[in-house]
C-alpha atoms as a PDB file:
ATOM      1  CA  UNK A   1     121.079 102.447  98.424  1.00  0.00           C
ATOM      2  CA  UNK A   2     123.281 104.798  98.113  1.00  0.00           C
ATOM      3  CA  UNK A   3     122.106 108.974  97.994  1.00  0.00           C
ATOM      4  CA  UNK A   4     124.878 110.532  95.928  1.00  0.00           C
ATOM      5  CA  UNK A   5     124.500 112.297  92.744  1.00  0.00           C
ATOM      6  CA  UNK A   6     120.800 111.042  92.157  1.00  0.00           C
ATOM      7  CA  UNK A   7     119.376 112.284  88.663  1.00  0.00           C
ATOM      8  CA  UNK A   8     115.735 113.172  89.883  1.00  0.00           C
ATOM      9  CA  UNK A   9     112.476 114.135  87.583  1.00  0.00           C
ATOM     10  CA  UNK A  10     109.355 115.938  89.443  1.00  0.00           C
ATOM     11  CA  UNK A  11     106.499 117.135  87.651  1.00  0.00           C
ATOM     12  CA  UNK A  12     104.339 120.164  89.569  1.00  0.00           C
ATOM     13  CA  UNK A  13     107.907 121.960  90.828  1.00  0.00           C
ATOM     14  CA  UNK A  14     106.381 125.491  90.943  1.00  0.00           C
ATOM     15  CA  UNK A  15     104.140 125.111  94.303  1.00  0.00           C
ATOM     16  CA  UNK A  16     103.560 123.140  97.167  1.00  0.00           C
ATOM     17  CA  UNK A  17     105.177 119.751  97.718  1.00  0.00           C
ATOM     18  CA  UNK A  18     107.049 119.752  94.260  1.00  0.00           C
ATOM     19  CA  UNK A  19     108.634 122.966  94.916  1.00  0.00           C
ATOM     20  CA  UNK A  20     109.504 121.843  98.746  1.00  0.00           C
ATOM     21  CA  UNK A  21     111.269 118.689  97.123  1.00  0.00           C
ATOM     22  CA  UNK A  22     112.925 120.658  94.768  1.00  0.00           C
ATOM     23  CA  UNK A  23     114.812 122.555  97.677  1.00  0.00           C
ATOM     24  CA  UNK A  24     115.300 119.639  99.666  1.00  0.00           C
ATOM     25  CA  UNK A  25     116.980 117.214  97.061  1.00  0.00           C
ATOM     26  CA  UNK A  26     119.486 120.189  95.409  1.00  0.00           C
ATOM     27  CA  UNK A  27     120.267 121.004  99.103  1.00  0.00           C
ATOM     28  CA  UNK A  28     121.258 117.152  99.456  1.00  0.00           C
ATOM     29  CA  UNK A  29     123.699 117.188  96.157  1.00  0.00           C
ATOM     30  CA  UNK A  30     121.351 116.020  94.145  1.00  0.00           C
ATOM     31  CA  UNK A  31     120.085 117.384  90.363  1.00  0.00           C
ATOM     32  CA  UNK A  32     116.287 118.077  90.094  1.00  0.00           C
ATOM     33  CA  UNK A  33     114.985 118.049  86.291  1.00  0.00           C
ATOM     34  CA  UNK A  34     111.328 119.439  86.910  1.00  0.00           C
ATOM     35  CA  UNK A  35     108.355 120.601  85.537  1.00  0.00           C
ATOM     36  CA  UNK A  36     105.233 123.201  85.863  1.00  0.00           C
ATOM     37  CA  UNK A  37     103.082 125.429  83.875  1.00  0.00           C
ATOM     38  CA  UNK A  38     103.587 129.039  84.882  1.00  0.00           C
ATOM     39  CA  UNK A  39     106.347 130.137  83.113  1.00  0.00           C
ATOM     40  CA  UNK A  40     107.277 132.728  85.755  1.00  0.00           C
ATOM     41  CA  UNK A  41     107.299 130.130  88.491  1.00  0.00           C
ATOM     42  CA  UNK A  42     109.416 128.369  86.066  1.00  0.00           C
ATOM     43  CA  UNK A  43     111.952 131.318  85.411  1.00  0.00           C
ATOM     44  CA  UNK A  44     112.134 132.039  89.114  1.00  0.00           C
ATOM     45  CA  UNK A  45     113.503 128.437  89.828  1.00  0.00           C
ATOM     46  CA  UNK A  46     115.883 128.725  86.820  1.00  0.00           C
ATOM     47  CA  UNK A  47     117.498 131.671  89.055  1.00  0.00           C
ATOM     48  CA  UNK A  48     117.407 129.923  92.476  1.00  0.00           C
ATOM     49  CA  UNK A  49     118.711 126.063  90.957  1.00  0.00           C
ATOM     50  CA  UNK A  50     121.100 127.186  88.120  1.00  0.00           C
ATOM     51  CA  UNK A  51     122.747 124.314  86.499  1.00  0.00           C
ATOM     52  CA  UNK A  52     123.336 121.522  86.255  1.00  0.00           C
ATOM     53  CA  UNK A  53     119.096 121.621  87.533  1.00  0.00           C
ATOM     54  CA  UNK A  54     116.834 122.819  84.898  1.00  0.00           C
ATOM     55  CA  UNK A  55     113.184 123.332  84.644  1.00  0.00           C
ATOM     56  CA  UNK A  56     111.052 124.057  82.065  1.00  0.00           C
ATOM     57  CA  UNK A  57     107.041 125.271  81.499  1.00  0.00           C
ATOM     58  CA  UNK A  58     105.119 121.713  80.634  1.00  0.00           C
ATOM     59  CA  UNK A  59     101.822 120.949  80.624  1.00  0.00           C
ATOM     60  CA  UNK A  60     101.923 117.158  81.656  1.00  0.00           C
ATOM     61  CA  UNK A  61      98.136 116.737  80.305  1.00  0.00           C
ATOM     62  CA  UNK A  62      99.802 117.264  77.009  1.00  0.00           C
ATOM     63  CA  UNK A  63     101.686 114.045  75.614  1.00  0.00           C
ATOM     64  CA  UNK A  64     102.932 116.415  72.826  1.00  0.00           C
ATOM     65  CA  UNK A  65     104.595 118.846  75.285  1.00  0.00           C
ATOM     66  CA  UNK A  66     105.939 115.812  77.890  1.00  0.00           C
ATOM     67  CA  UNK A  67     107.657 114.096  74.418  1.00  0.00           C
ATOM     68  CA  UNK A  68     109.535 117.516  74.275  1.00  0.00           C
ATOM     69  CA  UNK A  69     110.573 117.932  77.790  1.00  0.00           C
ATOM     70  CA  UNK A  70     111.738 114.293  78.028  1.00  0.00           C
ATOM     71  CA  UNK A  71     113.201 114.142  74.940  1.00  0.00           C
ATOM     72  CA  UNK A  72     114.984 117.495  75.763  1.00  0.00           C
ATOM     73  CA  UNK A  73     116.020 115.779  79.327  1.00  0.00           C
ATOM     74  CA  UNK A  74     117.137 112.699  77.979  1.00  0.00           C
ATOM     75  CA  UNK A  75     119.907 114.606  76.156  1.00  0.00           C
ATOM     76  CA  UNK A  76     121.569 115.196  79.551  1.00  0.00           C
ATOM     77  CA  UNK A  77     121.535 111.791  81.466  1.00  0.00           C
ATOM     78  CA  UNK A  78     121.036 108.093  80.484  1.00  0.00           C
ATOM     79  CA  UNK A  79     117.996 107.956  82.283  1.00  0.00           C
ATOM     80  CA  UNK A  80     116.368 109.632  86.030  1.00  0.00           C
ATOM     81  CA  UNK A  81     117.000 107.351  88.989  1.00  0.00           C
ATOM     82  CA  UNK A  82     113.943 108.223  90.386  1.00  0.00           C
ATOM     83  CA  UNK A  83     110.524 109.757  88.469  1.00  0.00           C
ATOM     84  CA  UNK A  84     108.057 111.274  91.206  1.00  0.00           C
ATOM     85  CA  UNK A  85     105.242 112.163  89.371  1.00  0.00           C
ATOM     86  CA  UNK A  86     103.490 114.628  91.829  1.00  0.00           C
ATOM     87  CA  UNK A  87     101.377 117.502  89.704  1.00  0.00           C
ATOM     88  CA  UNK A  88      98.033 117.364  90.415  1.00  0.00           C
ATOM     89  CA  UNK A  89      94.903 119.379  90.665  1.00  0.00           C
ATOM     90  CA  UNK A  90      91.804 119.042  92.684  1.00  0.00           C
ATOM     91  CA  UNK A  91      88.125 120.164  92.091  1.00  0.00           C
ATOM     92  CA  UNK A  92      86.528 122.745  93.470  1.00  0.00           C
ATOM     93  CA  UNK A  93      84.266 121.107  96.249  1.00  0.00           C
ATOM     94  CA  UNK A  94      81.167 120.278  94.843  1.00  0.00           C
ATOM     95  CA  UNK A  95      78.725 117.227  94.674  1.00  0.00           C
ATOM     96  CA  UNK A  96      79.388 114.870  91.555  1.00  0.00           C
ATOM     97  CA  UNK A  97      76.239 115.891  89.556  1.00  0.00           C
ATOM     98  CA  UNK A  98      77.590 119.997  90.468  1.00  0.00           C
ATOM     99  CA  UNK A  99      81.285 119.682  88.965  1.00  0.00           C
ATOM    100  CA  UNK A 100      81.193 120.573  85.123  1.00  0.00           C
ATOM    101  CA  UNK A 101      82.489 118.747  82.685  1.00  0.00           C
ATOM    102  CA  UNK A 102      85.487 120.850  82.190  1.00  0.00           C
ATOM    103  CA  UNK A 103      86.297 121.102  85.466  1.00  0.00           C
ATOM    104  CA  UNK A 104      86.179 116.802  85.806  1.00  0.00           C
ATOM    105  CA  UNK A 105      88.206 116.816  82.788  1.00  0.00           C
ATOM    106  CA  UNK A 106      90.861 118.534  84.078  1.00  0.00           C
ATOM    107  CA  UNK A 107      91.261 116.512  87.132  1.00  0.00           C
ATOM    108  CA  UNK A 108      91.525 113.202  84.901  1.00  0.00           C
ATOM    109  CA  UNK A 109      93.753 114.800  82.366  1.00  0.00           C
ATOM    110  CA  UNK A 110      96.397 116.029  85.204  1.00  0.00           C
ATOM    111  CA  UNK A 111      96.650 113.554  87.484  1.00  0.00           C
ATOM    112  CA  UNK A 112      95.615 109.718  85.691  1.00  0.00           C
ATOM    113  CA  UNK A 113      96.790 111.069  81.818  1.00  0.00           C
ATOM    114  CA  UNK A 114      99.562 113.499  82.815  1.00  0.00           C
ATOM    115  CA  UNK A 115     101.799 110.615  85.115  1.00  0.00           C
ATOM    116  CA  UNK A 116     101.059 108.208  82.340  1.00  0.00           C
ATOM    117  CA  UNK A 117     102.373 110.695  79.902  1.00  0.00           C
ATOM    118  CA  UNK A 118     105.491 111.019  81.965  1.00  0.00           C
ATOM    119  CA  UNK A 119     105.624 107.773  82.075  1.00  0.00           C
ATOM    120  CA  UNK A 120     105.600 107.031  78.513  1.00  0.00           C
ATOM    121  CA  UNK A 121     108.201 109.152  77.924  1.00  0.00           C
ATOM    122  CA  UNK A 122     110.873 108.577  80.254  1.00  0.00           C
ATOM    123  CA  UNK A 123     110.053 105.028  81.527  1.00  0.00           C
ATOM    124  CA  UNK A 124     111.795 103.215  77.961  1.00  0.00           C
ATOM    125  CA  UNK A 125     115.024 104.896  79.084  1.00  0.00           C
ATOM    126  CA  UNK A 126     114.734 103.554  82.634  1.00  0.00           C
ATOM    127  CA  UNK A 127     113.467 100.585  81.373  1.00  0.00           C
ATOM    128  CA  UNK A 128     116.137  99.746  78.770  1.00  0.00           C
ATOM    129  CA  UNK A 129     118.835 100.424  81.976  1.00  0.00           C
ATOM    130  CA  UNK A 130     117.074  98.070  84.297  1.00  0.00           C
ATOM    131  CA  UNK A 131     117.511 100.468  87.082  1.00  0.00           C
ATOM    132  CA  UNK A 132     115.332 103.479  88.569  1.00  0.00           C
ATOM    133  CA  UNK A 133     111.986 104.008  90.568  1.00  0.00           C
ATOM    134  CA  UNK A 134     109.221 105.718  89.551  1.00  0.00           C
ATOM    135  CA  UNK A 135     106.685 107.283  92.354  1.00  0.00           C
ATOM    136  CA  UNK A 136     103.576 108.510  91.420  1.00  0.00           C
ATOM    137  CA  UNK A 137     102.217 110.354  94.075  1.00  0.00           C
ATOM    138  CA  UNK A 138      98.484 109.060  95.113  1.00  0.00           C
ATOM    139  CA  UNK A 139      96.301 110.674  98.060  1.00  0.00           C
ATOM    140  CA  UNK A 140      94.376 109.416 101.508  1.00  0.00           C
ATOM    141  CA  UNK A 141      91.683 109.312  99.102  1.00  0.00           C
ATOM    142  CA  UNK A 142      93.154 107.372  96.723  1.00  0.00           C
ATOM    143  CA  UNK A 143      92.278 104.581  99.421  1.00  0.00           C
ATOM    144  CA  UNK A 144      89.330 106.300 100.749  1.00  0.00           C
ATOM    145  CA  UNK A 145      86.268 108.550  99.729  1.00  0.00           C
ATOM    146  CA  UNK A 146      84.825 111.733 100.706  1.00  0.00           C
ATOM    147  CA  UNK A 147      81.824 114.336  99.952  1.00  0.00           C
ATOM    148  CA  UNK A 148      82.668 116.787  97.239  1.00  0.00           C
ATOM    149  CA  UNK A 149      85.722 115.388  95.880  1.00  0.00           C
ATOM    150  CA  UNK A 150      84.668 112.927  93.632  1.00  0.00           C
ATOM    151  CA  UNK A 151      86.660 113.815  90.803  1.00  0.00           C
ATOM    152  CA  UNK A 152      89.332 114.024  92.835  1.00  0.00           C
ATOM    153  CA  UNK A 153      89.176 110.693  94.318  1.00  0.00           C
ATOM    154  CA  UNK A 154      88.457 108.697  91.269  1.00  0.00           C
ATOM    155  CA  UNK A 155      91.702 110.354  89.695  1.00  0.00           C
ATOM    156  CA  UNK A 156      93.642 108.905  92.933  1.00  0.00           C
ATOM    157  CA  UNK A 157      91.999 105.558  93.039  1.00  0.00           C
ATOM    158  CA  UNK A 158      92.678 105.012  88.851  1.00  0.00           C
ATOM    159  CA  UNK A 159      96.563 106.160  89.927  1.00  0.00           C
ATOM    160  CA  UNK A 160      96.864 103.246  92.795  1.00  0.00           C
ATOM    161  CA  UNK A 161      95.651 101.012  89.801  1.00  0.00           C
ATOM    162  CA  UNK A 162      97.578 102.272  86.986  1.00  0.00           C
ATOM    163  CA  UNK A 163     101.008 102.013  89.369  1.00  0.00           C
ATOM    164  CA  UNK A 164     100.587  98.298  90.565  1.00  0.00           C
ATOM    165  CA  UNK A 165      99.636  97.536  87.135  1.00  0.00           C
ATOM    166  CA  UNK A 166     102.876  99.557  86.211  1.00  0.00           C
ATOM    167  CA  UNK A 167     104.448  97.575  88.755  1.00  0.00           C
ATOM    168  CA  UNK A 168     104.235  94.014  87.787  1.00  0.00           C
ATOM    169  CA  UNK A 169     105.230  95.258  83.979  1.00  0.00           C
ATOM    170  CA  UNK A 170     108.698  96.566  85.162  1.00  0.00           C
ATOM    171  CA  UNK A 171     112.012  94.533  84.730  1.00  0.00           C
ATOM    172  CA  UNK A 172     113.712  93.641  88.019  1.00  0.00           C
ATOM    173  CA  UNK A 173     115.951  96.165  89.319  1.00  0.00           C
ATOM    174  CA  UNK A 174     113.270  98.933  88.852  1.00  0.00           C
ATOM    175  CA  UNK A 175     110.386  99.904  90.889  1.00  0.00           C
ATOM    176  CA  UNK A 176     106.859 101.627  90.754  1.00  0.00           C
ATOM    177  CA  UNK A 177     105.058 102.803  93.695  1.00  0.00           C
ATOM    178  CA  UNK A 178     101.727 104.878  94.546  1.00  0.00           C
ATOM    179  CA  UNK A 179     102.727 106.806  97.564  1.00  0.00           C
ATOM    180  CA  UNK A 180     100.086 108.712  99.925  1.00  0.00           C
ATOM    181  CA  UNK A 181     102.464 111.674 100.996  1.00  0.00           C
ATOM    182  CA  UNK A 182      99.832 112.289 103.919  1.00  0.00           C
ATOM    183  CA  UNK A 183      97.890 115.610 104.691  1.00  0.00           C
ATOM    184  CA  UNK A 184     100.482 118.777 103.867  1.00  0.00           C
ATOM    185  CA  UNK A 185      99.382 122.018 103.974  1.00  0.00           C
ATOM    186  CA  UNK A 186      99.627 123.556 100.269  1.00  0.00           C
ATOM    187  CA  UNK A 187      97.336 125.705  98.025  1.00  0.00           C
ATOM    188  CA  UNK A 188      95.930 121.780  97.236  1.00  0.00           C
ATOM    189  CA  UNK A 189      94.634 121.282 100.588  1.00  0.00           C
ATOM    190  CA  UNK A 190      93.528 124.833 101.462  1.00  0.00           C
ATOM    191  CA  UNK A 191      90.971 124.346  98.301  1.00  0.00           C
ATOM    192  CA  UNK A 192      89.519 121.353 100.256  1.00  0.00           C
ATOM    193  CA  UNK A 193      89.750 122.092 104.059  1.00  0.00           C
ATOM    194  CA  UNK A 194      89.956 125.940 104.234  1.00  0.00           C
ATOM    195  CA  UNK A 195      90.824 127.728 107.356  1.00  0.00           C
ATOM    196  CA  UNK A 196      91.821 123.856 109.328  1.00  0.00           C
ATOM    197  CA  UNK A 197      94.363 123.596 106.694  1.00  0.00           C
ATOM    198  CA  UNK A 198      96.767 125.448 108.815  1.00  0.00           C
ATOM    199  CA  UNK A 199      97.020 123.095 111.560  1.00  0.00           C
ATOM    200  CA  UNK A 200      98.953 120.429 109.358  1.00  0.00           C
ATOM    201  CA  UNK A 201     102.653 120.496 107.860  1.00  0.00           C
ATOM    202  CA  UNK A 202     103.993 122.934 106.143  1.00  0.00           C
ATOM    203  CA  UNK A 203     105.655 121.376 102.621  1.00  0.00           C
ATOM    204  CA  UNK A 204     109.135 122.659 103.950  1.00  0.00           C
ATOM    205  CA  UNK A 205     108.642 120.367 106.611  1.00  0.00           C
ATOM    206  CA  UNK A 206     107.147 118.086 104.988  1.00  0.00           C
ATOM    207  CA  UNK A 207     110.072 117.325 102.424  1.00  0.00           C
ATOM    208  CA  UNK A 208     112.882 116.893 105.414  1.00  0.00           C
ATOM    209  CA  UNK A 209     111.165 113.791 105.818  1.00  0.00           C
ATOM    210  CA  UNK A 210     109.747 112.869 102.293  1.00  0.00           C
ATOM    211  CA  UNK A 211     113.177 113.765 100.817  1.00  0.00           C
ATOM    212  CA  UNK A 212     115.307 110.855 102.228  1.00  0.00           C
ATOM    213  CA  UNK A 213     112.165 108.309 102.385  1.00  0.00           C
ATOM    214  CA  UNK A 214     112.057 108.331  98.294  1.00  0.00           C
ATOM    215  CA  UNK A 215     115.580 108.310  97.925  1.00  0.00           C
ATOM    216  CA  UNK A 216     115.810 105.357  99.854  1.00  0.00           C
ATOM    217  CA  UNK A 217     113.003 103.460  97.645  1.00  0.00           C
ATOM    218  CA  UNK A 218     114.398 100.216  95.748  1.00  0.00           C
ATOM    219  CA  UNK A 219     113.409  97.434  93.945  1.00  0.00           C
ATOM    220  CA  UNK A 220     112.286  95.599  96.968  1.00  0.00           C
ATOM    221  CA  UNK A 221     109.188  98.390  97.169  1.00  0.00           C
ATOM    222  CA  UNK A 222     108.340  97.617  93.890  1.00  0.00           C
ATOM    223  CA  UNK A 223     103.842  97.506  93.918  1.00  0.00           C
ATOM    224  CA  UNK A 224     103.871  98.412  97.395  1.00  0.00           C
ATOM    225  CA  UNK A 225     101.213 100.869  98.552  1.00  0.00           C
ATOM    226  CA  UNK A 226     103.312 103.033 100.732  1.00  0.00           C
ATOM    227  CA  UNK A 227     102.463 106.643 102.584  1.00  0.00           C
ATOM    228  CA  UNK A 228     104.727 109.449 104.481  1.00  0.00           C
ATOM    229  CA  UNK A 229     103.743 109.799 107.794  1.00  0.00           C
ATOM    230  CA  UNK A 230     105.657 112.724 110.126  1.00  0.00           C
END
């Protein structure tokens, strides 16, 4: 497959692993069309990827706000050749019966309605071209449980789901695959592990590696459960 020119959407560009992908596909030639929700963040990337990359303050747990971005996207290529849908927020650790109904709710409406916003969206264009992949980044415990990330979990576990059911919908020629980046040392994992955070991969890192794995992804990995491993 070849990595020239790739037209690439990522949601969550402003921190962590988004941001770290960012970097590592413009460095590789390639145009990044992402998305976050601090507007500074966002105005701070504008300066560092000028065009043809752009980037604009979305709320993915909005369907009104992700109909604007991708319809304001759309205007500039056919269609992405690859969709990593990778914002996502965790709860603070808590048992099930402790996490408040606001804070469950906006676990759910980030990571299970915001990539199926995305996908609504953008996925007709990709669709109607027969060609593109669409990753939508899952977790170790989207395959696995844990105390005091139930939320969390659940929101992981509905996106494996939601992505092979995704899968077997797609035409051939396209592809849609929950991917377990493995354990990366952001803002994300600090919430959850604290201090032992530090003695896993930075997202720099991190990308050097994830960066030409999901530009290699095809129609052959099409409802495959697949994971990053360094």
């Amino acid at each position: 497959m070849p990595h020239k020119n790739k037209i690439v959407v990522i949601t969550g560009v402003t921190s962590g692993l988004g941001r770290a992908m960012t970097e590592e596909f413009t460095r590789l030639g390639h145009t990044v069309f992402g998305c976050g929700r601090a507007q500074s963040k966002i105005a701070r990337l504008q300066k560092e990827f000028p065009k043809p990359n752009d980037f604009a303050a979305v709320d993915v747990a909005s369907d009104d706000a992700v109909r604007s971005w991708a319809e304001h996207c759309l205007k500039s290529f056919e269609a992405p050749d690859l969709l990593i849908n990778n914002a996502g927020v965790i709860n603070p650790n808590a048992p099930l019966w402790k996490v408040g109904a606001a804070d469950f709710s906006m676990v759910i409406d980030v990571n299970v309605k915001g990539p199926a916003n995305v996908i609504r969206h953008f996925a007709p264009a990709m669709v109607k071209r027969a060609r593109g992949v669409i990753v939508n980044f899952s977790s170790g415990w989207g395959r696995s449980t844990d105390a005091e990330v139930a939320p969390y979990c659940a929101s992981k576990w509905a996106i494996e789901g939601l992505t092979q059911a995704l899968a077997q919908e797609l035409p051939s020629g396209m592809a849609a695959i929950p991917l377990n980046p493995g354990i990366i040392n952001t803002e994300m994992l600090q919430s959850a592990f604290g201090g032992s955070s530090n003695s896993y991969p930075k997202a720099a890192d991190w990308a050097k590696v994830a960066v030409p794995f999901l530009l290699q992804l095809g129609p052959a990995d099409n409802g495959k459960q697949l994971e990053i491993t360094l």
